[in-house]
PDBML (XML) file of the C-alpha atoms, coordinates in Angstrom:
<?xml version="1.0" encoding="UTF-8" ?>
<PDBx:datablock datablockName="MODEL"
   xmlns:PDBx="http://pdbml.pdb.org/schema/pdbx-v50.xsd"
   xmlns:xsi="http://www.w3.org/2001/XMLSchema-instance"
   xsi:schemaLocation="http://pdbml.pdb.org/schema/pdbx-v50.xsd pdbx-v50.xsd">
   <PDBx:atom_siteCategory>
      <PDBx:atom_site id="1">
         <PDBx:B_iso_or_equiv>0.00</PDBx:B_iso_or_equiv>
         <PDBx:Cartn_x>7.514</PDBx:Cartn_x>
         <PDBx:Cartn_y>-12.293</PDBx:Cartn_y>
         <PDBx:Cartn_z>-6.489</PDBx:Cartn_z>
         <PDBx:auth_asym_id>A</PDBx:auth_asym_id>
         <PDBx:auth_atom_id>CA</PDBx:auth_atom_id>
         <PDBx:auth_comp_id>UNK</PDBx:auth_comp_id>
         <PDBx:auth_seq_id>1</PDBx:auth_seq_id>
         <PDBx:group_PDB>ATOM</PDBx:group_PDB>
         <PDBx:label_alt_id xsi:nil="true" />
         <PDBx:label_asym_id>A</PDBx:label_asym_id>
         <PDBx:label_atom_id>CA</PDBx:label_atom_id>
         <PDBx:label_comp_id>UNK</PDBx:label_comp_id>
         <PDBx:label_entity_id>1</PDBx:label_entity_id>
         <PDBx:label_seq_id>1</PDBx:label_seq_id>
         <PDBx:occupancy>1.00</PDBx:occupancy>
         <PDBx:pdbx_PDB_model_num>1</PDBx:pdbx_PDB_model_num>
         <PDBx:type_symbol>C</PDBx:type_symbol>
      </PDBx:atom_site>
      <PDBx:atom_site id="2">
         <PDBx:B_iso_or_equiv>0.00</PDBx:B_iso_or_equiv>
         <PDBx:Cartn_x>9.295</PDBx:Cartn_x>
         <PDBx:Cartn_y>-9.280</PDBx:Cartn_y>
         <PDBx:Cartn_z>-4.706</PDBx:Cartn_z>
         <PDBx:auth_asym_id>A</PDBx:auth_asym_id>
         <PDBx:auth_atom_id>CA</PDBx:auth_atom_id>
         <PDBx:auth_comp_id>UNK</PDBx:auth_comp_id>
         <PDBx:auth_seq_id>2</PDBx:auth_seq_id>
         <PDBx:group_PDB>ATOM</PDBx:group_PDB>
         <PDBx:label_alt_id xsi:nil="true" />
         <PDBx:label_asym_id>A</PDBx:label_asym_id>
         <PDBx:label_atom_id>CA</PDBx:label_atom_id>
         <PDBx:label_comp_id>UNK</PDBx:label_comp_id>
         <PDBx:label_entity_id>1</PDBx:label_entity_id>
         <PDBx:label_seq_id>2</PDBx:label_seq_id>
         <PDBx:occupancy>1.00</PDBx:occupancy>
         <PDBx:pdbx_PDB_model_num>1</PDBx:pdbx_PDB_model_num>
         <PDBx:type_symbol>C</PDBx:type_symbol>
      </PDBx:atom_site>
      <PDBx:atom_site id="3">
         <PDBx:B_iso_or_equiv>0.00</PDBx:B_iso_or_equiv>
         <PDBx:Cartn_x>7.286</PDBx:Cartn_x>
         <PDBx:Cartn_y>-6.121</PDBx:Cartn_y>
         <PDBx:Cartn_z>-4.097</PDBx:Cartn_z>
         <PDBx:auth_asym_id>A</PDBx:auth_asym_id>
         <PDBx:auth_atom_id>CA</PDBx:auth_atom_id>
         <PDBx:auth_comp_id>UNK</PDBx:auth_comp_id>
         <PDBx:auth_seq_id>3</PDBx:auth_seq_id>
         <PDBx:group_PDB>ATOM</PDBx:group_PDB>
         <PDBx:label_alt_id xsi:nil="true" />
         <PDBx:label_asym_id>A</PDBx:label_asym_id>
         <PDBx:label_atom_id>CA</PDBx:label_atom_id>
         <PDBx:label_comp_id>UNK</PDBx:label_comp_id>
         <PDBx:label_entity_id>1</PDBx:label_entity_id>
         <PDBx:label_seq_id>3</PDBx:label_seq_id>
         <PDBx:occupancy>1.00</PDBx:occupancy>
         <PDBx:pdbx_PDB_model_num>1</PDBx:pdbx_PDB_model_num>
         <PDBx:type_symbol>C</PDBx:type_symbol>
      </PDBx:atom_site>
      <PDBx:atom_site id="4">
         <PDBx:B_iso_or_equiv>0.00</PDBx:B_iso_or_equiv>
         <PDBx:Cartn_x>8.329</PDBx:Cartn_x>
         <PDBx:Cartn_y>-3.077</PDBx:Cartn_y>
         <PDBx:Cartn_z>-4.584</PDBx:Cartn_z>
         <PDBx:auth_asym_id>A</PDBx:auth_asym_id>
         <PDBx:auth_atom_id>CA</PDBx:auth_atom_id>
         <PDBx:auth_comp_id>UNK</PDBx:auth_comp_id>
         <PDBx:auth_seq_id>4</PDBx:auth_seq_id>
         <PDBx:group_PDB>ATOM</PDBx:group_PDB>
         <PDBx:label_alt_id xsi:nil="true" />
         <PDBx:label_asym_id>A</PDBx:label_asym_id>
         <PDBx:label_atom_id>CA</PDBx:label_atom_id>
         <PDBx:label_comp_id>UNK</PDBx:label_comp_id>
         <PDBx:label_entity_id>1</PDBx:label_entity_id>
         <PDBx:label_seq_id>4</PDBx:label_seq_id>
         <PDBx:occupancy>1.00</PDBx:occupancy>
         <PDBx:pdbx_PDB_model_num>1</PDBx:pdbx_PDB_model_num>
         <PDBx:type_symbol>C</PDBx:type_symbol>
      </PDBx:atom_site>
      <PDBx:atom_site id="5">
         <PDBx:B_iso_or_equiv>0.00</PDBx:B_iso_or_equiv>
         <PDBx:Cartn_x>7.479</PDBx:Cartn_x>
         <PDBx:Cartn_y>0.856</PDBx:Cartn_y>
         <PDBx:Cartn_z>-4.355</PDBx:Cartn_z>
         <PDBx:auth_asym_id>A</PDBx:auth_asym_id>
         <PDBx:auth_atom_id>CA</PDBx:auth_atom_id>
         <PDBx:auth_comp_id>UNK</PDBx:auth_comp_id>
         <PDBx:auth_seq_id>5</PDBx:auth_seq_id>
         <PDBx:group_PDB>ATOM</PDBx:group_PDB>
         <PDBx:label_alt_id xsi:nil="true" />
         <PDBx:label_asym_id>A</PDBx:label_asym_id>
         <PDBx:label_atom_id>CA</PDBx:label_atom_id>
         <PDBx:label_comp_id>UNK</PDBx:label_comp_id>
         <PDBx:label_entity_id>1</PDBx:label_entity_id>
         <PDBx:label_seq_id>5</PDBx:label_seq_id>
         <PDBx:occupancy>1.00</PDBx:occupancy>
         <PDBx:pdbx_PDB_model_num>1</PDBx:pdbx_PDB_model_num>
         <PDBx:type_symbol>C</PDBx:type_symbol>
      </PDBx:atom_site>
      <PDBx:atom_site id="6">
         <PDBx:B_iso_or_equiv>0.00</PDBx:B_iso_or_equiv>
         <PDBx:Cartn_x>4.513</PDBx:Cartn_x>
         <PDBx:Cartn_y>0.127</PDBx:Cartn_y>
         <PDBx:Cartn_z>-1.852</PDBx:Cartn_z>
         <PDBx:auth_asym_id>A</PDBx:auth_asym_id>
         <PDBx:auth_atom_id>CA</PDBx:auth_atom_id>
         <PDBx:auth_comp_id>UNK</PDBx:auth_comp_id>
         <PDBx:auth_seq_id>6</PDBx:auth_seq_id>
         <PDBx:group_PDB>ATOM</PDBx:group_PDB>
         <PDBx:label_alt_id xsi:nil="true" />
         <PDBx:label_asym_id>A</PDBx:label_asym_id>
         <PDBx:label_atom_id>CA</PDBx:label_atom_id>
         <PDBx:label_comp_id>UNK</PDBx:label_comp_id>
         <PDBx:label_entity_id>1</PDBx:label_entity_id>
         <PDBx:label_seq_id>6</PDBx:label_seq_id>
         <PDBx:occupancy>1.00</PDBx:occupancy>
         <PDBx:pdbx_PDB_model_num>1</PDBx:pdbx_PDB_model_num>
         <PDBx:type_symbol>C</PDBx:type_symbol>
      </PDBx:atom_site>
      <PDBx:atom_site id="7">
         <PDBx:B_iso_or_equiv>0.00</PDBx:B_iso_or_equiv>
         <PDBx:Cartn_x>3.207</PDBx:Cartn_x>
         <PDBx:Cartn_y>3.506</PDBx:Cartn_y>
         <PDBx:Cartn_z>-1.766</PDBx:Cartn_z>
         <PDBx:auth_asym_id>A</PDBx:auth_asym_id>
         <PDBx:auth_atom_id>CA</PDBx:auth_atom_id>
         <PDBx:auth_comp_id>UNK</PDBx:auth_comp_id>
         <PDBx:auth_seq_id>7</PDBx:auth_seq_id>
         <PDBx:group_PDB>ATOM</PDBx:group_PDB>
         <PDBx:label_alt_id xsi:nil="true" />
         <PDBx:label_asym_id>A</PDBx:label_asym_id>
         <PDBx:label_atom_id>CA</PDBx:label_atom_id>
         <PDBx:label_comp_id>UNK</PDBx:label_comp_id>
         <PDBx:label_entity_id>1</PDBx:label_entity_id>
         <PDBx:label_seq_id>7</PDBx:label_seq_id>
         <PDBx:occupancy>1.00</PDBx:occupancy>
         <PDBx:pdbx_PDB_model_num>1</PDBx:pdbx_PDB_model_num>
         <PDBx:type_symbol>C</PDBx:type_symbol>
      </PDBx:atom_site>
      <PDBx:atom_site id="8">
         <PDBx:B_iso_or_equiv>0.00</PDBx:B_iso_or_equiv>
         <PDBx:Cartn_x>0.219</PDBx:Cartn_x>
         <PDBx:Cartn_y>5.550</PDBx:Cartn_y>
         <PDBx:Cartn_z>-0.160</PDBx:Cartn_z>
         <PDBx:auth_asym_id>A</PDBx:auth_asym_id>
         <PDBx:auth_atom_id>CA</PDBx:auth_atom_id>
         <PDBx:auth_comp_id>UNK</PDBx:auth_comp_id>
         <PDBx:auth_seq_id>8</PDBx:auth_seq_id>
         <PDBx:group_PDB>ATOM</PDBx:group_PDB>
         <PDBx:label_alt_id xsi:nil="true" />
         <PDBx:label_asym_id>A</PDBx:label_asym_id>
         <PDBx:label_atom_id>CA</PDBx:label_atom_id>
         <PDBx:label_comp_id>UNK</PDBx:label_comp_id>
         <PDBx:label_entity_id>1</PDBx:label_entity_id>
         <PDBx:label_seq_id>8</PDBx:label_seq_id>
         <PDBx:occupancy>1.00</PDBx:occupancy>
         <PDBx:pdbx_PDB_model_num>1</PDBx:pdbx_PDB_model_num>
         <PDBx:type_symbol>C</PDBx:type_symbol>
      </PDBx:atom_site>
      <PDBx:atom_site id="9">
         <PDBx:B_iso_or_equiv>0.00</PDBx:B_iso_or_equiv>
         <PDBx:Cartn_x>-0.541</PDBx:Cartn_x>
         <PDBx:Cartn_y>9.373</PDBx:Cartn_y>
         <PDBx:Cartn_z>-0.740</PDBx:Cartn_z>
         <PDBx:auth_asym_id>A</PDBx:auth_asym_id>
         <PDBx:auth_atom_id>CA</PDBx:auth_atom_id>
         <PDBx:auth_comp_id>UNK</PDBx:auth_comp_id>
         <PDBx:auth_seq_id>9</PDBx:auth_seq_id>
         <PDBx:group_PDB>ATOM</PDBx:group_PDB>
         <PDBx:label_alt_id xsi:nil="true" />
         <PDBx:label_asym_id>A</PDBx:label_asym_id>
         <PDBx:label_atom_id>CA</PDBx:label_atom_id>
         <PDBx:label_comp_id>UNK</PDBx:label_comp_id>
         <PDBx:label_entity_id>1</PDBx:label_entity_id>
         <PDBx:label_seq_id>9</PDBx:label_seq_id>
         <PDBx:occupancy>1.00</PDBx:occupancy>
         <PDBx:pdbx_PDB_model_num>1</PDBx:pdbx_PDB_model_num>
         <PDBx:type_symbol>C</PDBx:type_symbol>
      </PDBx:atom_site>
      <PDBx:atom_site id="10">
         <PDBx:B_iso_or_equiv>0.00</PDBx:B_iso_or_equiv>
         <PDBx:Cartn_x>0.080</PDBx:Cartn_x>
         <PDBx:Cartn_y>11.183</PDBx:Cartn_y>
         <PDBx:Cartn_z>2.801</PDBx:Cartn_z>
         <PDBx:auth_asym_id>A</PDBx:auth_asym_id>
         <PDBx:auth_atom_id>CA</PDBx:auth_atom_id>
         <PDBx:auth_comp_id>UNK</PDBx:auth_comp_id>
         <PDBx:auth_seq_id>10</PDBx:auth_seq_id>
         <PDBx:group_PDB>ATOM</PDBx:group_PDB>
         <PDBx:label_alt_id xsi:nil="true" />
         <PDBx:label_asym_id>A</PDBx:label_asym_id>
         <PDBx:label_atom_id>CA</PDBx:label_atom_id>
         <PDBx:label_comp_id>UNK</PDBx:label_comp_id>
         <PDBx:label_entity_id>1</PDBx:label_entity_id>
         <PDBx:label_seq_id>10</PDBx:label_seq_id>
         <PDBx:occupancy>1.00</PDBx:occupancy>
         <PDBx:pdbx_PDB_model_num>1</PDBx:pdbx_PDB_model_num>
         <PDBx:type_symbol>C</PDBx:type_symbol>
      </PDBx:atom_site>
      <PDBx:atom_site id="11">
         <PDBx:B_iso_or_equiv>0.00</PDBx:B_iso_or_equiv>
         <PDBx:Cartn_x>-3.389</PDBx:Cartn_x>
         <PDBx:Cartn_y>12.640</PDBx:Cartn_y>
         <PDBx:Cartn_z>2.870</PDBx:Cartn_z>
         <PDBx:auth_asym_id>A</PDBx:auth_asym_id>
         <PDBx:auth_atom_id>CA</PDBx:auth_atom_id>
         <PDBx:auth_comp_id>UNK</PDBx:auth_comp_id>
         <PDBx:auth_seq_id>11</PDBx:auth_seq_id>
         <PDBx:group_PDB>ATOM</PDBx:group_PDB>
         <PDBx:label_alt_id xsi:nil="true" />
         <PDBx:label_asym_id>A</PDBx:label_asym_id>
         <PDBx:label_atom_id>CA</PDBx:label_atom_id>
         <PDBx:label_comp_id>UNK</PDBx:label_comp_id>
         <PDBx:label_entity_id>1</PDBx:label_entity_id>
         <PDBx:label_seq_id>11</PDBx:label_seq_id>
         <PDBx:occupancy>1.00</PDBx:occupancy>
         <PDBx:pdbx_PDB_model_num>1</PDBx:pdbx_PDB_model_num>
         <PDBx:type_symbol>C</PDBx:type_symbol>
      </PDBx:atom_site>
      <PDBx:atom_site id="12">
         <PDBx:B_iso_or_equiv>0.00</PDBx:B_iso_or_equiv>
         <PDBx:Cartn_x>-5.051</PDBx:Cartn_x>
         <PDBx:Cartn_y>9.006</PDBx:Cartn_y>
         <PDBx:Cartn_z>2.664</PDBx:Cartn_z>
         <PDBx:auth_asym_id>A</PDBx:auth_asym_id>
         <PDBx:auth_atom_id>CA</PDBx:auth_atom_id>
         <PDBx:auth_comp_id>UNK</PDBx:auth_comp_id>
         <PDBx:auth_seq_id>12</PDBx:auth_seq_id>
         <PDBx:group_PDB>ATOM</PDBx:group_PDB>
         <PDBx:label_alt_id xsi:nil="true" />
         <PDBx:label_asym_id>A</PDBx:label_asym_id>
         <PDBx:label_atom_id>CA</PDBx:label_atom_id>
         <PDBx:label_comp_id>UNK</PDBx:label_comp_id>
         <PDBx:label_entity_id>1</PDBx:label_entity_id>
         <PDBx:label_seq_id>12</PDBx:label_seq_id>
         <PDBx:occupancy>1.00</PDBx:occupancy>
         <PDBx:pdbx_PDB_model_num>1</PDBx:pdbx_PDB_model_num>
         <PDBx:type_symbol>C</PDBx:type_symbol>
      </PDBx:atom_site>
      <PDBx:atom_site id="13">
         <PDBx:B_iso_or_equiv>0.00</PDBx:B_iso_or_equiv>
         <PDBx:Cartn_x>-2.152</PDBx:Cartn_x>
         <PDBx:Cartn_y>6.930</PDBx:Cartn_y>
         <PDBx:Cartn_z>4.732</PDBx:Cartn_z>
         <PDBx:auth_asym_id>A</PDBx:auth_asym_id>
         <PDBx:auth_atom_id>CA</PDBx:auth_atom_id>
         <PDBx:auth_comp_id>UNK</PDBx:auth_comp_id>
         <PDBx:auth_seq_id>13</PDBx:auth_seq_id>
         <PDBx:group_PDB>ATOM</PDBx:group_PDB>
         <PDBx:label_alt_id xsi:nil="true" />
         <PDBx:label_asym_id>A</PDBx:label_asym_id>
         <PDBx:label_atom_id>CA</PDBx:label_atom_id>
         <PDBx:label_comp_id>UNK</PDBx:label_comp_id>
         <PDBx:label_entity_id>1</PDBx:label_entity_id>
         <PDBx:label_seq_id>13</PDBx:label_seq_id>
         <PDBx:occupancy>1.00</PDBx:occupancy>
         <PDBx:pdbx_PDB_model_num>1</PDBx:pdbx_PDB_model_num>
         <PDBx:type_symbol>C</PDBx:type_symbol>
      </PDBx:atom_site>
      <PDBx:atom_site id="14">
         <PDBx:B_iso_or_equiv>0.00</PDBx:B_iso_or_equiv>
         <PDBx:Cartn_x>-3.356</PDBx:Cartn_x>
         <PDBx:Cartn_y>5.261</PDBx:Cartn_y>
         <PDBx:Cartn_z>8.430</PDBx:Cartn_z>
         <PDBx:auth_asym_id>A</PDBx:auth_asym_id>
         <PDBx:auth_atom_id>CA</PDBx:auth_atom_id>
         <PDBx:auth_comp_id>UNK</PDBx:auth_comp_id>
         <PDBx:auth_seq_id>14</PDBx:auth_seq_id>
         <PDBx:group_PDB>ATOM</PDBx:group_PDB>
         <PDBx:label_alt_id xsi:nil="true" />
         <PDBx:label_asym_id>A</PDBx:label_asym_id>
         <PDBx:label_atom_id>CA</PDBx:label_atom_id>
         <PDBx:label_comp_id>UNK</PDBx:label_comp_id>
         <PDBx:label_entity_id>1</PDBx:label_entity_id>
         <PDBx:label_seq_id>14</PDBx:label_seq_id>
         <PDBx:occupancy>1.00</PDBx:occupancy>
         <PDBx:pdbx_PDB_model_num>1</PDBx:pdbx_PDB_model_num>
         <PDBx:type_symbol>C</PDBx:type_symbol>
      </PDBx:atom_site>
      <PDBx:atom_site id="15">
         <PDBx:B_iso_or_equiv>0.00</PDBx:B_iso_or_equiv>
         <PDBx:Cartn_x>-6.509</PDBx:Cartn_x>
         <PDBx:Cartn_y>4.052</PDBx:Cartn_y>
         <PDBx:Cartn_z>6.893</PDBx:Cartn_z>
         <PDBx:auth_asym_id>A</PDBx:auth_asym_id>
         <PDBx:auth_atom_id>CA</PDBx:auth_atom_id>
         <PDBx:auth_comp_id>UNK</PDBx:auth_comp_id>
         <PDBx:auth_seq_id>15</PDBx:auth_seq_id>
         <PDBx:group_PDB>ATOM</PDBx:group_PDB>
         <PDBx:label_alt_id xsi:nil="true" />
         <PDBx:label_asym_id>A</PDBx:label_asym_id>
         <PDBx:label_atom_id>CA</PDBx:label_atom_id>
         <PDBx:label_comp_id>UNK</PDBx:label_comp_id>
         <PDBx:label_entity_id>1</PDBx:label_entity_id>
         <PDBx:label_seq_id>15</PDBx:label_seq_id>
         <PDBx:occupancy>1.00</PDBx:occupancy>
         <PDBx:pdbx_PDB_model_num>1</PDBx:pdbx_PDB_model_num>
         <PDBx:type_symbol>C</PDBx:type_symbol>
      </PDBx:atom_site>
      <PDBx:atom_site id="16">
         <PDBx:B_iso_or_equiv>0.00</PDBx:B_iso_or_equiv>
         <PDBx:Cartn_x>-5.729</PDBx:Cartn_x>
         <PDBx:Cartn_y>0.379</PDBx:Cartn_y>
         <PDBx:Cartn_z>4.854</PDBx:Cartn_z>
         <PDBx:auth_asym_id>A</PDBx:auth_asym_id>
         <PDBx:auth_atom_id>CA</PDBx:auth_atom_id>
         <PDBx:auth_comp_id>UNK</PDBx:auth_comp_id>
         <PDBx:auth_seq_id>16</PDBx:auth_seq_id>
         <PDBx:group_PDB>ATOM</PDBx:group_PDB>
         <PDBx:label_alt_id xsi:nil="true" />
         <PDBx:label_asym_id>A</PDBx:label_asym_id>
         <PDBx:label_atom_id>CA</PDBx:label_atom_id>
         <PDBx:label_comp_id>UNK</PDBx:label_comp_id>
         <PDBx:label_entity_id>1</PDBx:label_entity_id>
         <PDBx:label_seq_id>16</PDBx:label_seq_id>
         <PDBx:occupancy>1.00</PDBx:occupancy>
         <PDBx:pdbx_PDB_model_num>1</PDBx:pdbx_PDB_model_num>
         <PDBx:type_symbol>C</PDBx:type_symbol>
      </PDBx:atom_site>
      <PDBx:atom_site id="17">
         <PDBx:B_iso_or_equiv>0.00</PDBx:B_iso_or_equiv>
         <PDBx:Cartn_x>-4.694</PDBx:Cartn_x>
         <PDBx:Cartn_y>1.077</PDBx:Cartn_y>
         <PDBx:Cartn_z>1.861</PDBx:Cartn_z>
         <PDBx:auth_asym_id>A</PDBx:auth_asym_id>
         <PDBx:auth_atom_id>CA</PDBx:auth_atom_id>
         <PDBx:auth_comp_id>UNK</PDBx:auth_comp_id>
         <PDBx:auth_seq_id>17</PDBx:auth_seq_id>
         <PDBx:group_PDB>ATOM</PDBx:group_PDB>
         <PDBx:label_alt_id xsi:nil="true" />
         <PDBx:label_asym_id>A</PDBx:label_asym_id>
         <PDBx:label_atom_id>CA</PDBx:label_atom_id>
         <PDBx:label_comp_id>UNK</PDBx:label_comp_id>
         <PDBx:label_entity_id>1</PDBx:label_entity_id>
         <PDBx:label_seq_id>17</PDBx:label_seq_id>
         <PDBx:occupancy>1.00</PDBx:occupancy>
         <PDBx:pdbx_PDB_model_num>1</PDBx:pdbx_PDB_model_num>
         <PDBx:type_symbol>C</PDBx:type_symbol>
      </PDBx:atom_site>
      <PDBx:atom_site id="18">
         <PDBx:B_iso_or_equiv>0.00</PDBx:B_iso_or_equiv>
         <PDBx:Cartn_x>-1.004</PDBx:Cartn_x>
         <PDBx:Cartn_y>-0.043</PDBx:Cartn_y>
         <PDBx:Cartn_z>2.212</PDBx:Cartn_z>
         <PDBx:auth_asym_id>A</PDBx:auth_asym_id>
         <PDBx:auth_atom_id>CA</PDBx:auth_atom_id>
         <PDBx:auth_comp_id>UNK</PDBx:auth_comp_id>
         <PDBx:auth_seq_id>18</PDBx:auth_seq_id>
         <PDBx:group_PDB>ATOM</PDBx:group_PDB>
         <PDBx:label_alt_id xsi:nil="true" />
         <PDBx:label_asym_id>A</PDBx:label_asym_id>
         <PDBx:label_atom_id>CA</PDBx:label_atom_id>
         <PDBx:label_comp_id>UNK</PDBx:label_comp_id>
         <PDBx:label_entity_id>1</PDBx:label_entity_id>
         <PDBx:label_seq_id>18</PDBx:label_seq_id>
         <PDBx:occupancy>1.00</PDBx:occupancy>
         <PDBx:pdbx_PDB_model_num>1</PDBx:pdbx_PDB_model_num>
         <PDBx:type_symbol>C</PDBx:type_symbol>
      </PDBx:atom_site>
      <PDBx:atom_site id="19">
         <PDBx:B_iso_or_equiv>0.00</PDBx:B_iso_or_equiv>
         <PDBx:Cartn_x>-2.020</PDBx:Cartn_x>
         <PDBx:Cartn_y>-3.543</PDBx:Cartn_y>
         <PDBx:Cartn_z>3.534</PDBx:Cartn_z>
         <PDBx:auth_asym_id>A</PDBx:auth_asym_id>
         <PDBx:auth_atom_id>CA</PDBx:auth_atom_id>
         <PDBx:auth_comp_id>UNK</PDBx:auth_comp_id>
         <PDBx:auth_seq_id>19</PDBx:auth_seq_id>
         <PDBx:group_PDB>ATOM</PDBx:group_PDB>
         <PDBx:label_alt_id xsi:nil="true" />
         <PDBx:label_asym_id>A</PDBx:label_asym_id>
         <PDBx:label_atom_id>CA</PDBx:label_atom_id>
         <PDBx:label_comp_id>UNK</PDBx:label_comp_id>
         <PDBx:label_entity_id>1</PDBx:label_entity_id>
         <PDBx:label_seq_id>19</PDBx:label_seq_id>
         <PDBx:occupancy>1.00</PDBx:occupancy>
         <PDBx:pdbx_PDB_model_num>1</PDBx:pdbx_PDB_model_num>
         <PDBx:type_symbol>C</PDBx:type_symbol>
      </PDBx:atom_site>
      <PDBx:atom_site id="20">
         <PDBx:B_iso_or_equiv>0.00</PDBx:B_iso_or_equiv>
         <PDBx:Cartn_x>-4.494</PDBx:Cartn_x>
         <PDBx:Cartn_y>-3.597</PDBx:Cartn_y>
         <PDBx:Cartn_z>0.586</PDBx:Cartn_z>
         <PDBx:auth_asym_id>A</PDBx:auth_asym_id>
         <PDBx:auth_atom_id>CA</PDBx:auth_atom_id>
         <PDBx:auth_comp_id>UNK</PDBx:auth_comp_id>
         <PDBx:auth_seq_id>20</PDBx:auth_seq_id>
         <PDBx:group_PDB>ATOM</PDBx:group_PDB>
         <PDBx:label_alt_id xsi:nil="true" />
         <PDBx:label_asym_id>A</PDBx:label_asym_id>
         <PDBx:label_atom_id>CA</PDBx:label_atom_id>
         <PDBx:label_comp_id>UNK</PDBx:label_comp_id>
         <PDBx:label_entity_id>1</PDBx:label_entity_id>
         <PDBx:label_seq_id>20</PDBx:label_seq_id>
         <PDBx:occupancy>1.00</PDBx:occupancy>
         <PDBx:pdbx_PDB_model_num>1</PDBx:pdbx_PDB_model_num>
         <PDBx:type_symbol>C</PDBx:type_symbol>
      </PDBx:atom_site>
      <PDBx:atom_site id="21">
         <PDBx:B_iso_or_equiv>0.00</PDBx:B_iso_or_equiv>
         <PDBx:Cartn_x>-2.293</PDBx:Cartn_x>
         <PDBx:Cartn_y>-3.110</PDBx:Cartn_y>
         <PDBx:Cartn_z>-1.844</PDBx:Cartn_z>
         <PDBx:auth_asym_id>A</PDBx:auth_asym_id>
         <PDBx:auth_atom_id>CA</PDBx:auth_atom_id>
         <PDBx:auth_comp_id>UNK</PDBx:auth_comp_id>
         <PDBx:auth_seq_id>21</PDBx:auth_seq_id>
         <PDBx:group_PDB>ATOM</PDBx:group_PDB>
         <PDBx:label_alt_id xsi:nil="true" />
         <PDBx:label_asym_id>A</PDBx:label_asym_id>
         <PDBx:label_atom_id>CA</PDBx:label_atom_id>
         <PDBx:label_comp_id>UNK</PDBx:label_comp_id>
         <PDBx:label_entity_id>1</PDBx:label_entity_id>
         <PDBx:label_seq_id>21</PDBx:label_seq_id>
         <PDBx:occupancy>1.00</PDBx:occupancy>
         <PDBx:pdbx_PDB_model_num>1</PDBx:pdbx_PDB_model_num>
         <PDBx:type_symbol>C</PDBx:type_symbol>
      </PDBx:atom_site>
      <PDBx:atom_site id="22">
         <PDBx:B_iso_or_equiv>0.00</PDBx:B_iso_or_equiv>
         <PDBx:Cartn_x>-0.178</PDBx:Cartn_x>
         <PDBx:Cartn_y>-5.730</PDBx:Cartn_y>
         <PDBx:Cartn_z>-0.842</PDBx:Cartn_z>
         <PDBx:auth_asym_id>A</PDBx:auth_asym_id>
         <PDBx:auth_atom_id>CA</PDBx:auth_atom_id>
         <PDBx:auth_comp_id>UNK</PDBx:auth_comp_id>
         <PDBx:auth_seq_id>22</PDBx:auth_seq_id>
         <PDBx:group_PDB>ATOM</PDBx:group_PDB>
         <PDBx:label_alt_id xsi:nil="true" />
         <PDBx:label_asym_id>A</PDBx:label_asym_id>
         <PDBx:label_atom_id>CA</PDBx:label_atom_id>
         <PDBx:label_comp_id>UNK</PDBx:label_comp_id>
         <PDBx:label_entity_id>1</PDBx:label_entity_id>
         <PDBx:label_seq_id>22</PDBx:label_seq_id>
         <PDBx:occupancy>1.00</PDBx:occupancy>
         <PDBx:pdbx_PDB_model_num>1</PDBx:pdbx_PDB_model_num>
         <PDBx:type_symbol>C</PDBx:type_symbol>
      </PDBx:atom_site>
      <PDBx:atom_site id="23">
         <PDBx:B_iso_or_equiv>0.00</PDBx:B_iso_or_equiv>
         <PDBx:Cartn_x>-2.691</PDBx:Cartn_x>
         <PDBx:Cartn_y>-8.074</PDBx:Cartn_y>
         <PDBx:Cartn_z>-0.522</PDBx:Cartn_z>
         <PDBx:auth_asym_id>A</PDBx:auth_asym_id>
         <PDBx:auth_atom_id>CA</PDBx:auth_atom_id>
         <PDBx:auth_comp_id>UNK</PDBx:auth_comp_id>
         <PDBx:auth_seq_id>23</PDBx:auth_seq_id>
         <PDBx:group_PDB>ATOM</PDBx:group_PDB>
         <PDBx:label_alt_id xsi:nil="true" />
         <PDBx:label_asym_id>A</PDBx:label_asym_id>
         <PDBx:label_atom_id>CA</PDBx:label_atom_id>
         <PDBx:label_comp_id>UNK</PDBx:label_comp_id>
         <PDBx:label_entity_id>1</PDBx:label_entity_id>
         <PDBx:label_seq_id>23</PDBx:label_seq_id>
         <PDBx:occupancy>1.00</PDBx:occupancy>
         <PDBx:pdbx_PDB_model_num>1</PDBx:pdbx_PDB_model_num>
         <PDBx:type_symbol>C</PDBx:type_symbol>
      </PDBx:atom_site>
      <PDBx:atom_site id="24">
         <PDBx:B_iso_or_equiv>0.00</PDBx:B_iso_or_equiv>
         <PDBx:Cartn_x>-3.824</PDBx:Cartn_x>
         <PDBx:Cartn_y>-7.517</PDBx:Cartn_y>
         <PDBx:Cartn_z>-4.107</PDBx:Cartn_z>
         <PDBx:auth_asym_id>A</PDBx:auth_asym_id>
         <PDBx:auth_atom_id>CA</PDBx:auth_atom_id>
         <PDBx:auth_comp_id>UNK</PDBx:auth_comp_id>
         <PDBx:auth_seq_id>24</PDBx:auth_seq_id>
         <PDBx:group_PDB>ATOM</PDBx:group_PDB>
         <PDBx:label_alt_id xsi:nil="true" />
         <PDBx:label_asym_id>A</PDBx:label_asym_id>
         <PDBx:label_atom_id>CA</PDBx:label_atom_id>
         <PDBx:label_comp_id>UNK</PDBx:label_comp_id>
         <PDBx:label_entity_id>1</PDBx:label_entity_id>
         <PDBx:label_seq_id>24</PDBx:label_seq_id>
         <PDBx:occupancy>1.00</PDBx:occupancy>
         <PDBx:pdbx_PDB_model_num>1</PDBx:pdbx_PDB_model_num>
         <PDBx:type_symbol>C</PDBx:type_symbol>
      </PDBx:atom_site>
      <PDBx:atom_site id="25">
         <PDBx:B_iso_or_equiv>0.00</PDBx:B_iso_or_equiv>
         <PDBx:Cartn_x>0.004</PDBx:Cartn_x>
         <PDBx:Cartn_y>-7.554</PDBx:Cartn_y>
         <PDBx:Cartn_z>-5.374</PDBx:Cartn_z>
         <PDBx:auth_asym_id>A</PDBx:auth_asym_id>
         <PDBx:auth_atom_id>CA</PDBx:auth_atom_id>
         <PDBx:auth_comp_id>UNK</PDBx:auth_comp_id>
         <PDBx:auth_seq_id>25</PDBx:auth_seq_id>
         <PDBx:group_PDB>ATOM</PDBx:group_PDB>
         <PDBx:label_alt_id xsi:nil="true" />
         <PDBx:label_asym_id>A</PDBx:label_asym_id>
         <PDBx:label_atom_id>CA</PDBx:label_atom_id>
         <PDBx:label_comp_id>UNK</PDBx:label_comp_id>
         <PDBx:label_entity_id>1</PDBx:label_entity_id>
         <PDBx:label_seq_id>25</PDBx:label_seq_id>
         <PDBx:occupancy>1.00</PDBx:occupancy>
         <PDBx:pdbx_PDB_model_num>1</PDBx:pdbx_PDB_model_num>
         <PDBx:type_symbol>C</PDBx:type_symbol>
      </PDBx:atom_site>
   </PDBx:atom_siteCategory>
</PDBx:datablock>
């Protein structure tokens, strides 16, 4: 598998979402 395009809206970055998104990829 090789991610790709992990993205996060500014207004909502700092807070998770990145690493959660990965995790769930």
């Amino acid at each position: 598998a090789v991610p790709d395009r992990i993205r996060t809206e500014e207004a909502y970055r700092r807070r998770g979402l990145g690493l959660f998104v990965m995790r769930r990829l």
